[in-house]
C-alpha atoms as a PDB file:
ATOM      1  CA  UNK A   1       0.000   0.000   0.000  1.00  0.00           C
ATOM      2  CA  UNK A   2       1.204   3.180  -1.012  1.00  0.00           C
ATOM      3  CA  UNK A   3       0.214   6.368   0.309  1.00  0.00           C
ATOM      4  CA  UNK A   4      -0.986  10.074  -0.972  1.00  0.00           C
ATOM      5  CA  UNK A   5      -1.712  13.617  -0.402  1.00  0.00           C
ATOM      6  CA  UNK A   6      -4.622  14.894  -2.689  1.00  0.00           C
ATOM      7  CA  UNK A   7      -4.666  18.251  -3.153  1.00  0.00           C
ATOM      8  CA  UNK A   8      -8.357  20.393  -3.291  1.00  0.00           C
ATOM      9  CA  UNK A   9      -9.279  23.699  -3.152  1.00  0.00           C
ATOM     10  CA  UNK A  10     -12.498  23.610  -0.035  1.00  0.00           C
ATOM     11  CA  UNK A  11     -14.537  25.696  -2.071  1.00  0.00           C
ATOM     12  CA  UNK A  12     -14.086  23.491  -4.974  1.00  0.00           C
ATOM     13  CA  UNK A  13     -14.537  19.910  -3.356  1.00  0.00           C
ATOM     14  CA  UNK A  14     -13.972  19.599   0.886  1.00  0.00           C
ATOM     15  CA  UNK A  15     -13.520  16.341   2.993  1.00  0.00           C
ATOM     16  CA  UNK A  16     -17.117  18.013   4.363  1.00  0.00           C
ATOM     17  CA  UNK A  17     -18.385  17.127   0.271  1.00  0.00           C
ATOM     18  CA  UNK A  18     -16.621  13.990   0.221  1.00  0.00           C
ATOM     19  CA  UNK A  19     -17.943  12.700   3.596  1.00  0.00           C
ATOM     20  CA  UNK A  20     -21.727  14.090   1.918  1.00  0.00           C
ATOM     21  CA  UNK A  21     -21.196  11.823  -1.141  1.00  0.00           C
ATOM     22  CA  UNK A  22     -23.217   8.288  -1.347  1.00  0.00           C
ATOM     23  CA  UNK A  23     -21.344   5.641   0.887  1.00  0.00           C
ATOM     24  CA  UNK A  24     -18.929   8.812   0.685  1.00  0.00           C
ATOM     25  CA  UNK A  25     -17.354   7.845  -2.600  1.00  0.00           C
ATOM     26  CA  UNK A  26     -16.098  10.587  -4.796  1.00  0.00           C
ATOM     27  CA  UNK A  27     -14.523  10.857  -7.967  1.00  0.00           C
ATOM     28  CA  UNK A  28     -11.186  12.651  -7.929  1.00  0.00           C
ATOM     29  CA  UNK A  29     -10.709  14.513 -10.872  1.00  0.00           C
ATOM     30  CA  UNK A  30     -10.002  17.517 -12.830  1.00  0.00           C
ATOM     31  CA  UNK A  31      -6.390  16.838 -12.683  1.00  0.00           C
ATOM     32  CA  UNK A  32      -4.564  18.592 -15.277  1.00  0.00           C
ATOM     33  CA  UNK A  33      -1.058  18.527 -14.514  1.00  0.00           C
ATOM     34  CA  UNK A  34       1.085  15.728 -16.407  1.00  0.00           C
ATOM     35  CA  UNK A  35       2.760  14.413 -13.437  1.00  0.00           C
ATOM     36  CA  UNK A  36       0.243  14.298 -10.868  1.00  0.00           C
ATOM     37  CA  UNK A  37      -1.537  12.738 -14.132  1.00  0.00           C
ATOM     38  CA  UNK A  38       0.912  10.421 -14.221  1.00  0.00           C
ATOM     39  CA  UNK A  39       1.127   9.303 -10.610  1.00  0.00           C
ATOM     40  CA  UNK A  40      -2.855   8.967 -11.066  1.00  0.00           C
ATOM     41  CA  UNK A  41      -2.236   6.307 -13.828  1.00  0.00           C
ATOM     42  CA  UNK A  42       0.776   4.623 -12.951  1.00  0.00           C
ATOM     43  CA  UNK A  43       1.037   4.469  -9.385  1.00  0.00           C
ATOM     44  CA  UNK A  44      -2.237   5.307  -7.068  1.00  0.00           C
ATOM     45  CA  UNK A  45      -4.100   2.145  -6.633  1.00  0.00           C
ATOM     46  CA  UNK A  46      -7.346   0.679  -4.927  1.00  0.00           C
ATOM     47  CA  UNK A  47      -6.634   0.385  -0.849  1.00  0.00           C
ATOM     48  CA  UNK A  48      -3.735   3.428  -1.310  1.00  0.00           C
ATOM     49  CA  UNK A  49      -3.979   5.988   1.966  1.00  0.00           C
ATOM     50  CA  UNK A  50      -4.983   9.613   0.815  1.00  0.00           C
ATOM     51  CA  UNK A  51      -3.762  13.171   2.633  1.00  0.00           C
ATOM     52  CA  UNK A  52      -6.742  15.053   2.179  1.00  0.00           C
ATOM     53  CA  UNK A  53      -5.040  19.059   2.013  1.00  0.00           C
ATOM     54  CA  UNK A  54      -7.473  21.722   1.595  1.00  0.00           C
ATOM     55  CA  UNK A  55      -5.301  24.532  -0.572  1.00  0.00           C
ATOM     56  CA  UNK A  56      -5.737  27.733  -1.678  1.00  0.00           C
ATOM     57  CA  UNK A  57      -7.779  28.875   1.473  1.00  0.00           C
ATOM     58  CA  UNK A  58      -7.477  30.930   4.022  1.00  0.00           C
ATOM     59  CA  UNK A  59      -5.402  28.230   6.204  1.00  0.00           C
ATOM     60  CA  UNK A  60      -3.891  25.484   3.599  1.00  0.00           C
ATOM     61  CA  UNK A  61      -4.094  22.088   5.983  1.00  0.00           C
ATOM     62  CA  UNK A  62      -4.149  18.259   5.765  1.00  0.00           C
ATOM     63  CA  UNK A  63      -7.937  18.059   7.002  1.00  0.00           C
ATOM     64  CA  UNK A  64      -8.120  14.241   6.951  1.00  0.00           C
ATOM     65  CA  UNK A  65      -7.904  10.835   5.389  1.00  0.00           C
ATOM     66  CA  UNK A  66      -8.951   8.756   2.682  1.00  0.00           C
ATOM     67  CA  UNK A  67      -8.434   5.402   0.646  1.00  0.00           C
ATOM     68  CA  UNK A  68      -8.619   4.550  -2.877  1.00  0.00           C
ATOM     69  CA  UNK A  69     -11.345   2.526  -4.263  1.00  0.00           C
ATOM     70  CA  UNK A  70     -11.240   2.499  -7.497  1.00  0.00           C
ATOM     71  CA  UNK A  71      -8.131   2.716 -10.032  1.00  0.00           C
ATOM     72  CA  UNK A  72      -7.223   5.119 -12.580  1.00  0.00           C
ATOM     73  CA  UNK A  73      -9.877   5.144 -15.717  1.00  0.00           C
ATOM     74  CA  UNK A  74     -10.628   8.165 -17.676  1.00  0.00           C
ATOM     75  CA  UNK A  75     -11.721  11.471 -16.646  1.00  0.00           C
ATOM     76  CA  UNK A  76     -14.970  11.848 -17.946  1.00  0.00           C
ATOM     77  CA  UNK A  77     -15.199  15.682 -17.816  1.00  0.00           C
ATOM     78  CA  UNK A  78     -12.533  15.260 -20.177  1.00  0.00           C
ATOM     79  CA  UNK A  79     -14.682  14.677 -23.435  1.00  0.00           C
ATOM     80  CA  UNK A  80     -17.297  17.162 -22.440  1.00  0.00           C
ATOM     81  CA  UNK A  81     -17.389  20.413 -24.136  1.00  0.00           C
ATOM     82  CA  UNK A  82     -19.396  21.935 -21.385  1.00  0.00           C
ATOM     83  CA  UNK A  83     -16.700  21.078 -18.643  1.00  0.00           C
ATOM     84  CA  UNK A  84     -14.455  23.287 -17.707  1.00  0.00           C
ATOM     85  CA  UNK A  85     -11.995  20.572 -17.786  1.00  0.00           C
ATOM     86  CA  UNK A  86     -12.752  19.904 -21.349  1.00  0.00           C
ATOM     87  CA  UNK A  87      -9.616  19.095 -23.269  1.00  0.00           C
ATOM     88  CA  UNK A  88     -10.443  19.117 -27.415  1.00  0.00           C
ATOM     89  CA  UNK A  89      -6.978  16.492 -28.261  1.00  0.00           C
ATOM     90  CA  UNK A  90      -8.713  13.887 -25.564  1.00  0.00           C
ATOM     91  CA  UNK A  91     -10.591  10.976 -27.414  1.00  0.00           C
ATOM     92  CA  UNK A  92     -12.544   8.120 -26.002  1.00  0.00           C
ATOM     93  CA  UNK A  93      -9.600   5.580 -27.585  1.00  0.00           C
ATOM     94  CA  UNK A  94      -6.590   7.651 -26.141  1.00  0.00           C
ATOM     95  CA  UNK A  95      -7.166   9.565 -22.900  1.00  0.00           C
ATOM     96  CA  UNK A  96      -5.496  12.246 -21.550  1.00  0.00           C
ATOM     97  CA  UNK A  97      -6.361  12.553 -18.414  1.00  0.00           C
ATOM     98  CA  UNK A  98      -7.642   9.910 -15.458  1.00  0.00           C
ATOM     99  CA  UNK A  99      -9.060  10.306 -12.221  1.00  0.00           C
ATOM    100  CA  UNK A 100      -9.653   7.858  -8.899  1.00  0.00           C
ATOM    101  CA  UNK A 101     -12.549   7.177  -6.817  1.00  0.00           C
ATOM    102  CA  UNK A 102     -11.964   8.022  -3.007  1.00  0.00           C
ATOM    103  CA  UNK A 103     -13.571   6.950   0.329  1.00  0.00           C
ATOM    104  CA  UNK A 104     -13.585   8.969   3.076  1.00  0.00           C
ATOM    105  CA  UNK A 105     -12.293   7.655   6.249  1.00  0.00           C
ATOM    106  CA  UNK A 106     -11.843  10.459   8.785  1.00  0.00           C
ATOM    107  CA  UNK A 107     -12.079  13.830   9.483  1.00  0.00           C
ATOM    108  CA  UNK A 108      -9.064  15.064  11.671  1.00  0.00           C
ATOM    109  CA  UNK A 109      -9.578  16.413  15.013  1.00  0.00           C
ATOM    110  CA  UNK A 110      -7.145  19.064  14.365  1.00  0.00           C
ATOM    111  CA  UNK A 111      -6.412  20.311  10.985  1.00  0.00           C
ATOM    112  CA  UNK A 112      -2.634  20.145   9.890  1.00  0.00           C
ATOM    113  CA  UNK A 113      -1.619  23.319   8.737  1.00  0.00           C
ATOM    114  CA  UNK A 114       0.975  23.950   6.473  1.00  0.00           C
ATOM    115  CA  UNK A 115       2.863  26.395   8.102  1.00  0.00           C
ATOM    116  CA  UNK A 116       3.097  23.389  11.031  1.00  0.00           C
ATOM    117  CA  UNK A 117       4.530  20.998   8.534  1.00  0.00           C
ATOM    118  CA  UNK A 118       6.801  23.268   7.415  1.00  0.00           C
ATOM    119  CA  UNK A 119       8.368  23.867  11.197  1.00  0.00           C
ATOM    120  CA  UNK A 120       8.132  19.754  11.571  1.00  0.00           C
ATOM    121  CA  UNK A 121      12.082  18.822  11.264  1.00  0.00           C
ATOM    122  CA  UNK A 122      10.246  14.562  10.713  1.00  0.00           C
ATOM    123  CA  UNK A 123       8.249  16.467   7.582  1.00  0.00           C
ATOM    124  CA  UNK A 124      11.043  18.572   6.004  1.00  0.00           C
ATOM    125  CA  UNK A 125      11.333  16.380   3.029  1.00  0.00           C
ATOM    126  CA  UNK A 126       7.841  16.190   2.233  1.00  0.00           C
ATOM    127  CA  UNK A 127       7.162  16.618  -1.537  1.00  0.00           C
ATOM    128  CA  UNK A 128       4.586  19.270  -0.127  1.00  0.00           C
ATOM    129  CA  UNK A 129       7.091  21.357   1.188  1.00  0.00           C
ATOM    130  CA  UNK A 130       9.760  20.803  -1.685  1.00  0.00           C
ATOM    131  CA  UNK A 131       7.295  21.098  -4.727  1.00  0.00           C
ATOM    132  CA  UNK A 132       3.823  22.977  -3.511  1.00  0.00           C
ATOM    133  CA  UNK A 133       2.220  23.238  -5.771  1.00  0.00           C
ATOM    134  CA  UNK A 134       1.961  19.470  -7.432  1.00  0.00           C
ATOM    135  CA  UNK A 135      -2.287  18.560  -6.548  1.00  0.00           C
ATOM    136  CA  UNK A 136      -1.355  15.252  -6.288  1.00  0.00           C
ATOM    137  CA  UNK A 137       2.503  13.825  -4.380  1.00  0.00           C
ATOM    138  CA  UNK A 138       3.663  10.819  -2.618  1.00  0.00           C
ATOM    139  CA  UNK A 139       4.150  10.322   1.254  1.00  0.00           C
ATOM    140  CA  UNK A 140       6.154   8.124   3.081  1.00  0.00           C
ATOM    141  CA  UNK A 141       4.393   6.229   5.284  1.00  0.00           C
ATOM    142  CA  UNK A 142       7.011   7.927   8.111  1.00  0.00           C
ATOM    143  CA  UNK A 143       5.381  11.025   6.783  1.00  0.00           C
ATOM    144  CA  UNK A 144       1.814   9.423   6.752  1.00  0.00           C
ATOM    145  CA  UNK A 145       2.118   8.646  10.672  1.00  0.00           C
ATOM    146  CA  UNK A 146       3.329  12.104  11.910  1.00  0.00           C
ATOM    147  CA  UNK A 147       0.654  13.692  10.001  1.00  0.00           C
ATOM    148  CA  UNK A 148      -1.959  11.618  11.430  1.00  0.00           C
ATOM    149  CA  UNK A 149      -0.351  11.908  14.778  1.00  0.00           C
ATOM    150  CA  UNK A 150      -0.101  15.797  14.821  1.00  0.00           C
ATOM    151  CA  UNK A 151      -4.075  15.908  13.240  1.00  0.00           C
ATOM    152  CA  UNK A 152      -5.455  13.568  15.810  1.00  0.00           C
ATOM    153  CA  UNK A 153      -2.937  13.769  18.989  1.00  0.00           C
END
């Protein structure tokens, strides 16, 4: 099992929306960066541990956890021309982008705030604090523990 940080903006989709979804499944998508694309496709898979980070809000935090449920297949929104994320070179027999479904597991008791992984010396390495601004990065499962520590403890 590997394990994630998903990256949302709260206005745009929250752990509060994901937790509201049927048996609070969600589709994660809307990616449109190549290499988060390409973790998406060639590495996230069903029972992987997701980082749920609110970003670009007020206080950018790890808010909680999920797991994936459902591997990489294409992003719908993809092929519609009424999506925002509508990309005209995308066809139906080679896909641009891909998306995962998610299952909420838990809500933190304390959101995880950036600027408190940032002073962690056990979370200096973190691709979040050496490359920002990628929506979708791996954690170590070292990582994965002293998040979930510092949001629940």
């Amino acid at each position: 099992m590997n394990h994630w940080l998903f990256k949302s903006e709260p206005d745009e989709y929250s752990i509060d929306d994901l937790k509201a979804e049927p048996r609070r499944t969600g589709r994660w998508d809307g990616i449109r960066n190549y290499q988060a694309r390409n973790f998406l496709r060639d590495k996230v898979a069903v029972g992987d541990g997701v980082l749920f980070y609110h970003s670009a809000c007020k206080i950018p935090a790890v808010v909680g956890a999920a797991k994936v449920v459902r591997a990489a297949y294409p992003d719908p929104a993809q092929f519609d021309p009424e999506s925002k994320y509508f990309d005209p070179k995308a066809t139906r027999d080679k896909p641009r982008w891909f998306c995962v479904d998610i299952q909420w597991q838990s809500q933190f008791a304390h959101p995880v705030p950036l600027k408190v992984i940032k002073q962690d010396p056990a979370l200096e390495e973190m691709v979040l604090v050496r490359q920002g601004r990628l929506s979708i990065q791996p954690v170590t499962e070292q990582e994965w523990r002293r998040i979930e520590k510092l949001g629940n403890g």
